[in-house]
PDB file of N, CA and C in Angstrom:
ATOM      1  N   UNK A   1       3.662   3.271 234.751  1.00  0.00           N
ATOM      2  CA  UNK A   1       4.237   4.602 234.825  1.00  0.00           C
ATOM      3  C   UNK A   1       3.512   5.368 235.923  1.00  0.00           C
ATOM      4  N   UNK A   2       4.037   5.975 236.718  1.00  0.00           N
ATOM      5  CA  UNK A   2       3.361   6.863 237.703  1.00  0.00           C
ATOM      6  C   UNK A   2       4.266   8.471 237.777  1.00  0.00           C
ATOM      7  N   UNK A   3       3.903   9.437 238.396  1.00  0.00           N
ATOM      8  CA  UNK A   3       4.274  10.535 238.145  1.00  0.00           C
ATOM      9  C   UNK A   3       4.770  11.210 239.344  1.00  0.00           C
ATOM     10  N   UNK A   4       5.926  11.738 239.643  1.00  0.00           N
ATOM     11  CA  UNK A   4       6.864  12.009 240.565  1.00  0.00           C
ATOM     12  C   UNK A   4       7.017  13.832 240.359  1.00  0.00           C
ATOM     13  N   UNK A   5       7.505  14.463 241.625  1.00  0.00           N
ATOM     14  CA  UNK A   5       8.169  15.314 241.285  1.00  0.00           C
ATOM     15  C   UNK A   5       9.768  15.442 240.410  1.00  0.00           C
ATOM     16  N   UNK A   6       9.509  16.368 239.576  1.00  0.00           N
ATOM     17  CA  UNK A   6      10.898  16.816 238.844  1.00  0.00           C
ATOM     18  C   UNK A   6      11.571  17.675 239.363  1.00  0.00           C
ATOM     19  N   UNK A   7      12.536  17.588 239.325  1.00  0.00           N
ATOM     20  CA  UNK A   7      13.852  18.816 240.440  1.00  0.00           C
ATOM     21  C   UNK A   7      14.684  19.420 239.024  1.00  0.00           C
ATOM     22  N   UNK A   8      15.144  20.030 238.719  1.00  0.00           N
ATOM     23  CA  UNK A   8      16.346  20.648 238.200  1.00  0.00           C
ATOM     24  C   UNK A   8      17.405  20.131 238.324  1.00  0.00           C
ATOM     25  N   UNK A   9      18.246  20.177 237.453  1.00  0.00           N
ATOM     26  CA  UNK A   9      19.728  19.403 237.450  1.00  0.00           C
ATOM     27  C   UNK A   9      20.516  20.043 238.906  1.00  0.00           C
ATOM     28  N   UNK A  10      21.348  19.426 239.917  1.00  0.00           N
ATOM     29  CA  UNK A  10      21.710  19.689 240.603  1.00  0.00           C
ATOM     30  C   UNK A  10      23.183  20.140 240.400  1.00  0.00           C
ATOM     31  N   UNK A  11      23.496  20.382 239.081  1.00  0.00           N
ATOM     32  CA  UNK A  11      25.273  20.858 239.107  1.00  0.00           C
ATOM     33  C   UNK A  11      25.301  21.581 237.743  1.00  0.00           C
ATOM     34  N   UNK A  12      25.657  22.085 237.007  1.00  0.00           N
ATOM     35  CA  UNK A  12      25.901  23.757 236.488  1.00  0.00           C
ATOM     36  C   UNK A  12      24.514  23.900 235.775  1.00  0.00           C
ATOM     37  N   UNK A  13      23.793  24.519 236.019  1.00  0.00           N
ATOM     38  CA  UNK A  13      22.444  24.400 235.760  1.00  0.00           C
ATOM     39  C   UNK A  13      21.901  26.041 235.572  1.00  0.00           C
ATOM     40  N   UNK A  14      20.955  26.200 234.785  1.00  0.00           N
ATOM     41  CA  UNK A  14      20.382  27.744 234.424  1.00  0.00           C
ATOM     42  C   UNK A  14      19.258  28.239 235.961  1.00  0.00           C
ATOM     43  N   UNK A  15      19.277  27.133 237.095  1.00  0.00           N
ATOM     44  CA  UNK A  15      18.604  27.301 238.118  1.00  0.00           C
ATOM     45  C   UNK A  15      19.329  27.422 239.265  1.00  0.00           C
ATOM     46  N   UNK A  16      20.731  27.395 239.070  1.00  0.00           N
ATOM     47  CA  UNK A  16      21.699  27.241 240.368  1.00  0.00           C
ATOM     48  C   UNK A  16      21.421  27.847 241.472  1.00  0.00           C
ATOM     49  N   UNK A  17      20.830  29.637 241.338  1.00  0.00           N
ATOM     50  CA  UNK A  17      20.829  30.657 241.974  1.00  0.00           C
ATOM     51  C   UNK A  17      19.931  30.204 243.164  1.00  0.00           C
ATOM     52  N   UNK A  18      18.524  29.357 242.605  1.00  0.00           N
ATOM     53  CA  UNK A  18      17.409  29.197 243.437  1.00  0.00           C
ATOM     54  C   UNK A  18      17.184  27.687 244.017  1.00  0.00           C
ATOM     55  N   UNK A  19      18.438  26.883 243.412  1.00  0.00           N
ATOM     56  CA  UNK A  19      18.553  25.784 244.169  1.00  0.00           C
ATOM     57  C   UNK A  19      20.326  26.204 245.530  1.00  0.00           C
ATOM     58  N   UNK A  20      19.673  26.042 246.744  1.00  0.00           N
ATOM     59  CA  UNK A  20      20.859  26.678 247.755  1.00  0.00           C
ATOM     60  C   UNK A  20      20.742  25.384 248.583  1.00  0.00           C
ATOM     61  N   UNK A  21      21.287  24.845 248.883  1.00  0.00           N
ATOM     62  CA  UNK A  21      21.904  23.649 249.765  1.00  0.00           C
ATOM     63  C   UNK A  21      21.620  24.246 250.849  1.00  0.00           C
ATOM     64  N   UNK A  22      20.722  23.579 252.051  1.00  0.00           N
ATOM     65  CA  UNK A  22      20.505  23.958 253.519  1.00  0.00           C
ATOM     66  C   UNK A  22      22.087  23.495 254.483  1.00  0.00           C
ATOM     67  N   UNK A  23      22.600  23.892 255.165  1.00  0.00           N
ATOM     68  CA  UNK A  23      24.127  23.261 255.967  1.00  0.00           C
ATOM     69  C   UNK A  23      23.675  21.755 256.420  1.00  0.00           C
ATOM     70  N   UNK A  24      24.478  21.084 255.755  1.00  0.00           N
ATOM     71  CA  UNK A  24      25.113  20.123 256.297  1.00  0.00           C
ATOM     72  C   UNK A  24      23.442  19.118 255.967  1.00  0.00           C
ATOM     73  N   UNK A  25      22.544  19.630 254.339  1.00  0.00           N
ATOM     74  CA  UNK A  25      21.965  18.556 254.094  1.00  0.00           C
ATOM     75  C   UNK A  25      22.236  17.842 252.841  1.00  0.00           C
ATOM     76  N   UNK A  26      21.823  16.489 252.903  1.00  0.00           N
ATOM     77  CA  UNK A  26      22.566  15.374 251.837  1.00  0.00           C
ATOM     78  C   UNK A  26      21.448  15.424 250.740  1.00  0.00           C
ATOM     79  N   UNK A  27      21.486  16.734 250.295  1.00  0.00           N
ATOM     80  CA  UNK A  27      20.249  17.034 249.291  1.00  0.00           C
ATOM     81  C   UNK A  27      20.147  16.620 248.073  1.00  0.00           C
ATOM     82  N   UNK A  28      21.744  16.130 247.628  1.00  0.00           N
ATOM     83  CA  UNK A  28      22.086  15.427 246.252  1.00  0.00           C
ATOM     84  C   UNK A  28      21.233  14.097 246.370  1.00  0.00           C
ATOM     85  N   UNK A  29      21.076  12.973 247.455  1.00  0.00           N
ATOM     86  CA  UNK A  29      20.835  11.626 247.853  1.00  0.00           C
ATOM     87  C   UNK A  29      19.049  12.325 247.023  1.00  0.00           C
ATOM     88  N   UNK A  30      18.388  13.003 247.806  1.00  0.00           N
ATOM     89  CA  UNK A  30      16.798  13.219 247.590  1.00  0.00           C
ATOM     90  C   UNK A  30      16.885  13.641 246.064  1.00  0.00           C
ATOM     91  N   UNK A  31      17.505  14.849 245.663  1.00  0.00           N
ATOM     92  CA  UNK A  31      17.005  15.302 244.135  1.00  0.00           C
ATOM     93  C   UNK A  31      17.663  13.819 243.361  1.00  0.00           C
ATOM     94  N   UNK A  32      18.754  12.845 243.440  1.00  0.00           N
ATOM     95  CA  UNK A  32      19.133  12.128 242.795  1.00  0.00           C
ATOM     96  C   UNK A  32      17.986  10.759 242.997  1.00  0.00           C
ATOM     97  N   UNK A  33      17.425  10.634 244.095  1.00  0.00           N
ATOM     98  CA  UNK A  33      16.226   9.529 244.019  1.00  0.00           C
ATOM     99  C   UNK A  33      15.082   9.966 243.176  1.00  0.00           C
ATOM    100  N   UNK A  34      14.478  11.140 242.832  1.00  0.00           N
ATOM    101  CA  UNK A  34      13.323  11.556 242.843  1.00  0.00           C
ATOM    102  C   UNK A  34      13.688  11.756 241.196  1.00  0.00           C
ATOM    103  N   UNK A  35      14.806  12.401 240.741  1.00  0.00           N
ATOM    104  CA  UNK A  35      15.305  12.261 239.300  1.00  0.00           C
ATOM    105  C   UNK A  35      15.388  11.301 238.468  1.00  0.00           C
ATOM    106  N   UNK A  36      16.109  10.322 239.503  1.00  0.00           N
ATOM    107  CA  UNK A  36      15.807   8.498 239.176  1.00  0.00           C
ATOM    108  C   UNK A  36      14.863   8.157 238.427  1.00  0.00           C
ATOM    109  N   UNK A  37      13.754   8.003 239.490  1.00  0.00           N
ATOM    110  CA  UNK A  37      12.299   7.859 239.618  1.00  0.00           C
ATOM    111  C   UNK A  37      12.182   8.089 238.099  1.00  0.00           C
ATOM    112  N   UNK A  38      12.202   9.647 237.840  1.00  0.00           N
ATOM    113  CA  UNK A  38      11.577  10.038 236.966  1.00  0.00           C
ATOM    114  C   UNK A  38      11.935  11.027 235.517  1.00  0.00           C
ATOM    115  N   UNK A  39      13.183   9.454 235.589  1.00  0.00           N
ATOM    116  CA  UNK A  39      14.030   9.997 234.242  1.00  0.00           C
ATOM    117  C   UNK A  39      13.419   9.880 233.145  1.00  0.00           C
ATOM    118  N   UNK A  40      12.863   9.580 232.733  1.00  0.00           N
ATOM    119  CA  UNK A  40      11.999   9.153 231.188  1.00  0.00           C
ATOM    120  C   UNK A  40      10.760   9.600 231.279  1.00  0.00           C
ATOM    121  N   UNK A  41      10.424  11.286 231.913  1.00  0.00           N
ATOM    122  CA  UNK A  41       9.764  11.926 231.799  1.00  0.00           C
ATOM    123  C   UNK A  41       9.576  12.316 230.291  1.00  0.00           C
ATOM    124  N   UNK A  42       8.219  13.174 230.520  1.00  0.00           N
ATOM    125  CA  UNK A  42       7.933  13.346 228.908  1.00  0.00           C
ATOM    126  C   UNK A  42       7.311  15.583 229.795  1.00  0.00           C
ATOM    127  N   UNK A  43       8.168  16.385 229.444  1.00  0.00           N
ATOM    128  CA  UNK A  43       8.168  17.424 229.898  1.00  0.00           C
ATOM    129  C   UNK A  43       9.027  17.342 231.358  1.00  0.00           C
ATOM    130  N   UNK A  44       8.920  18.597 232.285  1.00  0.00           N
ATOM    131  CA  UNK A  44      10.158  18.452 233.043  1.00  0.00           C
ATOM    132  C   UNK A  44      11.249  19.409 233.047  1.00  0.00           C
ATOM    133  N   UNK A  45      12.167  18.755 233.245  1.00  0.00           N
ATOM    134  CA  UNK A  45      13.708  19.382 233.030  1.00  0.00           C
ATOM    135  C   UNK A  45      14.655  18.441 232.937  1.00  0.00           C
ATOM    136  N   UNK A  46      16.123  18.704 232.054  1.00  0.00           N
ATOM    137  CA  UNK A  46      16.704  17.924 231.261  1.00  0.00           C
ATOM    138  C   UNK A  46      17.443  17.241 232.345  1.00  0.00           C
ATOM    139  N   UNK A  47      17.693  15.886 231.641  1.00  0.00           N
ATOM    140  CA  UNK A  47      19.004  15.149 232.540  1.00  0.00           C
ATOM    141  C   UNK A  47      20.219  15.381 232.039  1.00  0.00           C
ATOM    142  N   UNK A  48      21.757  15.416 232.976  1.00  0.00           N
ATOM    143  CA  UNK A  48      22.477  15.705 232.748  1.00  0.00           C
ATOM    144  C   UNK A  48      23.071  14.450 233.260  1.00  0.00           C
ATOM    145  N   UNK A  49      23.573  12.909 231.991  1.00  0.00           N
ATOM    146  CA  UNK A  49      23.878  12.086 232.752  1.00  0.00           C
ATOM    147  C   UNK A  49      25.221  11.583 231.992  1.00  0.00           C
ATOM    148  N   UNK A  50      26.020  12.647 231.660  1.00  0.00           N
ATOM    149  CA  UNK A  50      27.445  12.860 231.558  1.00  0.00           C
ATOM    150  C   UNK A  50      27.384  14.343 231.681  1.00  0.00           C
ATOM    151  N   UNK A  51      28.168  14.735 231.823  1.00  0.00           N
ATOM    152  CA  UNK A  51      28.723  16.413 232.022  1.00  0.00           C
ATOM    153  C   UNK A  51      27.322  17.108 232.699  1.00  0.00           C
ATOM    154  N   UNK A  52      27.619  18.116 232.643  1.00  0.00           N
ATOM    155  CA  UNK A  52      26.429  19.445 233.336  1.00  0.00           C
ATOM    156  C   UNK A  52      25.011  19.134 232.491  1.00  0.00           C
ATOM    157  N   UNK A  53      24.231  20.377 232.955  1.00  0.00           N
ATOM    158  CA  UNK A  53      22.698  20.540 232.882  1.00  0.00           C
ATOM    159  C   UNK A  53      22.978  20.704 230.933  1.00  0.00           C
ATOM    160  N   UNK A  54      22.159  19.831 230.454  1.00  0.00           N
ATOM    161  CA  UNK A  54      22.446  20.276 228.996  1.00  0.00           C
ATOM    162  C   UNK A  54      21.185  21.301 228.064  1.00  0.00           C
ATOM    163  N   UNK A  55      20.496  21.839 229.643  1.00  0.00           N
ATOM    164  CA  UNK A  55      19.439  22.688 229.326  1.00  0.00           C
ATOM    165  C   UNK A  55      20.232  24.428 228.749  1.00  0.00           C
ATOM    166  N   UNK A  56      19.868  24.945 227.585  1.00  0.00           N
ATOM    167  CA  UNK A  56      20.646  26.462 227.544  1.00  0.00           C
ATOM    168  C   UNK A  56      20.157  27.659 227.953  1.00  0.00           C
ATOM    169  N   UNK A  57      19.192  27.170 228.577  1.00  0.00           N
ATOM    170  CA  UNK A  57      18.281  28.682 229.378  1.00  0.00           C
ATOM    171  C   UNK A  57      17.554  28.353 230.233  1.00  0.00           C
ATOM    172  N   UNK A  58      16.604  28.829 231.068  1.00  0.00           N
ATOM    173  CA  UNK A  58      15.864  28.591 232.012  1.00  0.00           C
ATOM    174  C   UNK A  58      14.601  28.762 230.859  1.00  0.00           C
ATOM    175  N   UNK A  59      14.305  29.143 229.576  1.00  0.00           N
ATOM    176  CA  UNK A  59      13.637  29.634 228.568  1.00  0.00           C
ATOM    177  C   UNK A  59      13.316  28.345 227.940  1.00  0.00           C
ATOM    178  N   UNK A  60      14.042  27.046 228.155  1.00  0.00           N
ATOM    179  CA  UNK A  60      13.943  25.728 227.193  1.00  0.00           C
ATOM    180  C   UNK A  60      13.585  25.384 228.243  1.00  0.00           C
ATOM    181  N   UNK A  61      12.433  24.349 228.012  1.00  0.00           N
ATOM    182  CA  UNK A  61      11.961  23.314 228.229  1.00  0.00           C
ATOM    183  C   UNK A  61      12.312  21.927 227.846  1.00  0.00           C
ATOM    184  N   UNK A  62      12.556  21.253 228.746  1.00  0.00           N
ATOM    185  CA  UNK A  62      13.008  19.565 228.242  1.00  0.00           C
ATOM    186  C   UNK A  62      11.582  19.098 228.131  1.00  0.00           C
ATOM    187  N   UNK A  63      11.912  18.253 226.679  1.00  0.00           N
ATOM    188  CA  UNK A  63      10.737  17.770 226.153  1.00  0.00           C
ATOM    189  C   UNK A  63      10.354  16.259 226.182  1.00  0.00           C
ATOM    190  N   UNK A  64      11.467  15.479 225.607  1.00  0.00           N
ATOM    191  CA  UNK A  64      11.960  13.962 226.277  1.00  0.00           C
ATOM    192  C   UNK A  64      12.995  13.176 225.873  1.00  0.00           C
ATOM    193  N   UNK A  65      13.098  12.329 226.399  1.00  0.00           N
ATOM    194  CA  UNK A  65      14.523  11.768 225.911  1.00  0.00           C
ATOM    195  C   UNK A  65      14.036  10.455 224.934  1.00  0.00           C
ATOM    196  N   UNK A  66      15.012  10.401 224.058  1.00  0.00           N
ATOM    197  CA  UNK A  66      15.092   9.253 223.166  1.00  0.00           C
ATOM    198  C   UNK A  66      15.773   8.663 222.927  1.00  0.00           C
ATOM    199  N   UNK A  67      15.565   7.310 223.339  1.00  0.00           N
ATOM    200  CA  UNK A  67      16.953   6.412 223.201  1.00  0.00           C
ATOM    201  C   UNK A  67      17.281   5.903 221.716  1.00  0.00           C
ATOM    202  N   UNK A  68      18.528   6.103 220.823  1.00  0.00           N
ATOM    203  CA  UNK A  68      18.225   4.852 219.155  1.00  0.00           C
ATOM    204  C   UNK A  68      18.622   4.096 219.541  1.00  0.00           C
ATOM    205  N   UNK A  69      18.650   2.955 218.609  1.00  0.00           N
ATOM    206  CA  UNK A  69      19.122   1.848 218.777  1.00  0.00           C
ATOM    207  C   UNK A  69      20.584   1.660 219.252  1.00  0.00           C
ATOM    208  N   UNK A  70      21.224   2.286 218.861  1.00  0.00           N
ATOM    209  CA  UNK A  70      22.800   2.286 219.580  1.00  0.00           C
ATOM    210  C   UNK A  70      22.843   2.632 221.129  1.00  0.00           C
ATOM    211  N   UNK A  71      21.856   2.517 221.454  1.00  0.00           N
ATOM    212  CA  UNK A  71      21.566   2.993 223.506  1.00  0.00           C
ATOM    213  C   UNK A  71      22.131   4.499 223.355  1.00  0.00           C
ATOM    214  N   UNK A  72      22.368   5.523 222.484  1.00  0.00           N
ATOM    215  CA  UNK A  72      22.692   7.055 222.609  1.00  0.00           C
ATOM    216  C   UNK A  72      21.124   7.571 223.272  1.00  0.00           C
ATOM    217  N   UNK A  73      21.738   8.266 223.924  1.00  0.00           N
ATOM    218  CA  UNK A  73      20.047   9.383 224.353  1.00  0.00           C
ATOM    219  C   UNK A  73      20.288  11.111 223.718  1.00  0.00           C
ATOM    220  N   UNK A  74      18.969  10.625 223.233  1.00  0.00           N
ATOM    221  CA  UNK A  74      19.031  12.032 222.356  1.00  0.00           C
ATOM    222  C   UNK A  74      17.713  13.201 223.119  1.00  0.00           C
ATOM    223  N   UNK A  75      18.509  14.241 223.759  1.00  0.00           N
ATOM    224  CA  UNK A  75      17.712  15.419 224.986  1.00  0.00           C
ATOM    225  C   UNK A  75      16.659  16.057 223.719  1.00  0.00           C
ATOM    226  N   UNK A  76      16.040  16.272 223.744  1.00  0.00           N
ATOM    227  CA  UNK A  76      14.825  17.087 222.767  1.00  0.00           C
ATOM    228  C   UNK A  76      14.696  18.266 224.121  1.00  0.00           C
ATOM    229  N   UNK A  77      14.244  19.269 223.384  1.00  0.00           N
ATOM    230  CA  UNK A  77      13.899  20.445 224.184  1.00  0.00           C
ATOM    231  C   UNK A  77      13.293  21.668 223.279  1.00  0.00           C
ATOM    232  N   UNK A  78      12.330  22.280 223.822  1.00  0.00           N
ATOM    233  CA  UNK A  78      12.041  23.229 223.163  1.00  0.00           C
ATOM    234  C   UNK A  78      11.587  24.781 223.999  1.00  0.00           C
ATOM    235  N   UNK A  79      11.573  25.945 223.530  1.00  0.00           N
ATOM    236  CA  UNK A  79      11.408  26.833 224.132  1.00  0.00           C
ATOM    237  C   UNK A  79      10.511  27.197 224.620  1.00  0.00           C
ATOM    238  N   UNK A  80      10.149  27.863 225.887  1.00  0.00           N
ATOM    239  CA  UNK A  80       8.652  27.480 226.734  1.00  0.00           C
ATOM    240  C   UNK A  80       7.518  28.457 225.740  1.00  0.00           C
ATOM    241  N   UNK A  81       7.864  29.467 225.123  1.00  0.00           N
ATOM    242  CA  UNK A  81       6.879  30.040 224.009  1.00  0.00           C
ATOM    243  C   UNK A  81       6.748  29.286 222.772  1.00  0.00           C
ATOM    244  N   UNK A  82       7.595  28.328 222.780  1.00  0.00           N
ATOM    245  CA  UNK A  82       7.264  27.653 221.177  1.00  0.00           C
ATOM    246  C   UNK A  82       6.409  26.394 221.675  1.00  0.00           C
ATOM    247  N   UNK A  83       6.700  26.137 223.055  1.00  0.00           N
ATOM    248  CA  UNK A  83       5.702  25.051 223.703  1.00  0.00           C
ATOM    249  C   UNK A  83       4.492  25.664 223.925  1.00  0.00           C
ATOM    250  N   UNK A  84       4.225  26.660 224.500  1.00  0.00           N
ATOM    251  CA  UNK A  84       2.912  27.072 224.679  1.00  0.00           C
ATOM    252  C   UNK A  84       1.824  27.417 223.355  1.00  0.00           C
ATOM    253  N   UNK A  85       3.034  27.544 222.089  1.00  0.00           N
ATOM    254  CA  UNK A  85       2.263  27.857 221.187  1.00  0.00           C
ATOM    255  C   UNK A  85       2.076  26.650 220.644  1.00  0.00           C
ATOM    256  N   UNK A  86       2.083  25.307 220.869  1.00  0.00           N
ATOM    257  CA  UNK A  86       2.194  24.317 220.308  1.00  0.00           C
ATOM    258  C   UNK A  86       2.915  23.892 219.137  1.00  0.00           C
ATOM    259  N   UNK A  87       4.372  24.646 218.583  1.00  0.00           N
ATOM    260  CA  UNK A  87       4.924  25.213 217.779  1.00  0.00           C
ATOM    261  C   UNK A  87       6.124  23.916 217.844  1.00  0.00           C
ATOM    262  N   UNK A  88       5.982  22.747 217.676  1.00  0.00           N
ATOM    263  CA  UNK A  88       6.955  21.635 217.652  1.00  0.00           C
ATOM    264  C   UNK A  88       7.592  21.210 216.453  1.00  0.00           C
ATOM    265  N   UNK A  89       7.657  22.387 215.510  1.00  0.00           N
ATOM    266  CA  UNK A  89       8.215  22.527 214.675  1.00  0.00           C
ATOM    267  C   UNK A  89       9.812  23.042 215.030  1.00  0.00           C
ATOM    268  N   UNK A  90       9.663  23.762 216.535  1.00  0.00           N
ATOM    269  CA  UNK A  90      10.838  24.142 216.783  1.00  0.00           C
ATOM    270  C   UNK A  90      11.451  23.886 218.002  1.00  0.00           C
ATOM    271  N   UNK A  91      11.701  22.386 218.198  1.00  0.00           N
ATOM    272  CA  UNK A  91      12.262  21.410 218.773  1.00  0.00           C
ATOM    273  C   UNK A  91      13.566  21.353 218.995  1.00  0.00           C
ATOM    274  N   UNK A  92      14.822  21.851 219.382  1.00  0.00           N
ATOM    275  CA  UNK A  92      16.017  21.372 219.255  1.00  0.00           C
ATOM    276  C   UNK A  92      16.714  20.183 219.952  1.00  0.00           C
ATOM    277  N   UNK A  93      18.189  19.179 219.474  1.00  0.00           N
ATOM    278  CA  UNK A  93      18.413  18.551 219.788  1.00  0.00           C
ATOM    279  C   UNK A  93      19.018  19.401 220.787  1.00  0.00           C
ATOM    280  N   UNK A  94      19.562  18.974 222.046  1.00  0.00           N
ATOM    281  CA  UNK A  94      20.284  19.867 223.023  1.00  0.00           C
ATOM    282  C   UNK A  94      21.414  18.843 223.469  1.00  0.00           C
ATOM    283  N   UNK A  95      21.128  17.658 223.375  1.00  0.00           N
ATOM    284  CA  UNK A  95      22.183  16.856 224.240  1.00  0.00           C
ATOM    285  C   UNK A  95      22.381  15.829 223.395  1.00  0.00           C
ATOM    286  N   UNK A  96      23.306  15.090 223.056  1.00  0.00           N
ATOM    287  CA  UNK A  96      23.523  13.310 222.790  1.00  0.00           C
ATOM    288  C   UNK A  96      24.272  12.980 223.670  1.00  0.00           C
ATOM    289  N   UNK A  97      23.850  11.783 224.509  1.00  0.00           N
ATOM    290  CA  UNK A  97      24.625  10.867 225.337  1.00  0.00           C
ATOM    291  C   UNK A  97      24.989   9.492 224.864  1.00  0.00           C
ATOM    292  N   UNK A  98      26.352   9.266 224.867  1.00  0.00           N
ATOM    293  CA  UNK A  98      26.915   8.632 223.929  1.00  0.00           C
ATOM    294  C   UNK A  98      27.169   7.195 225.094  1.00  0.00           C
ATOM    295  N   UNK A  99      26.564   7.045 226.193  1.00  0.00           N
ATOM    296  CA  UNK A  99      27.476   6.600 227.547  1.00  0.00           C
ATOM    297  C   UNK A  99      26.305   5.136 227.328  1.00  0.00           C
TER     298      UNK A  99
END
């Protein structure tokens, strides 16, 4: 395991405003290698690998993904004050990927 930068989901996302596409760069190719890399992060920001960002605020934190046995990925996330308080009692599911 080695440790990469994390980017933000690149398509309907609670960060859209402050991610801006420079003209005419292929910026999807870089955030989609570097996301790659470092999908099975443990903290971060969520993957969105059916539909949009399945993060609901810029306030949640993606926590990690879990695969069950049926290959579903289940998004864990929790709120950046319930993370700081070490408060993982209040964890929500945010995403199932069924793909």
């Amino acid at each position: 395991m080695f440790k990469t930068l994390d980017l933000p989901e690149a398509s309907d996302s609670p960060w859209n405003e402050e991610r801006q596409p420079q003209p005419n760069a292929d910026e999807d190719a870089v955030f989609d290698y570097f996301r790659e890399l470092n999908f099975d992060n443990f903290l971060g920001y969520g993957r969105a690998t059916t539909g949009d960002d399945p993060t609901p605020s810029r306030d949640s934190r993606h926590l990690i993904i879990l695969t069950n046995s049926l290959g579903c990925r289940l998004h864990l996330q929790i709120h950046q004050n319930d993370l700081a308080a070490q408060d993982f009692n209040k964890v929500t599911l945010n995403w199932v990927d069924f793909d």
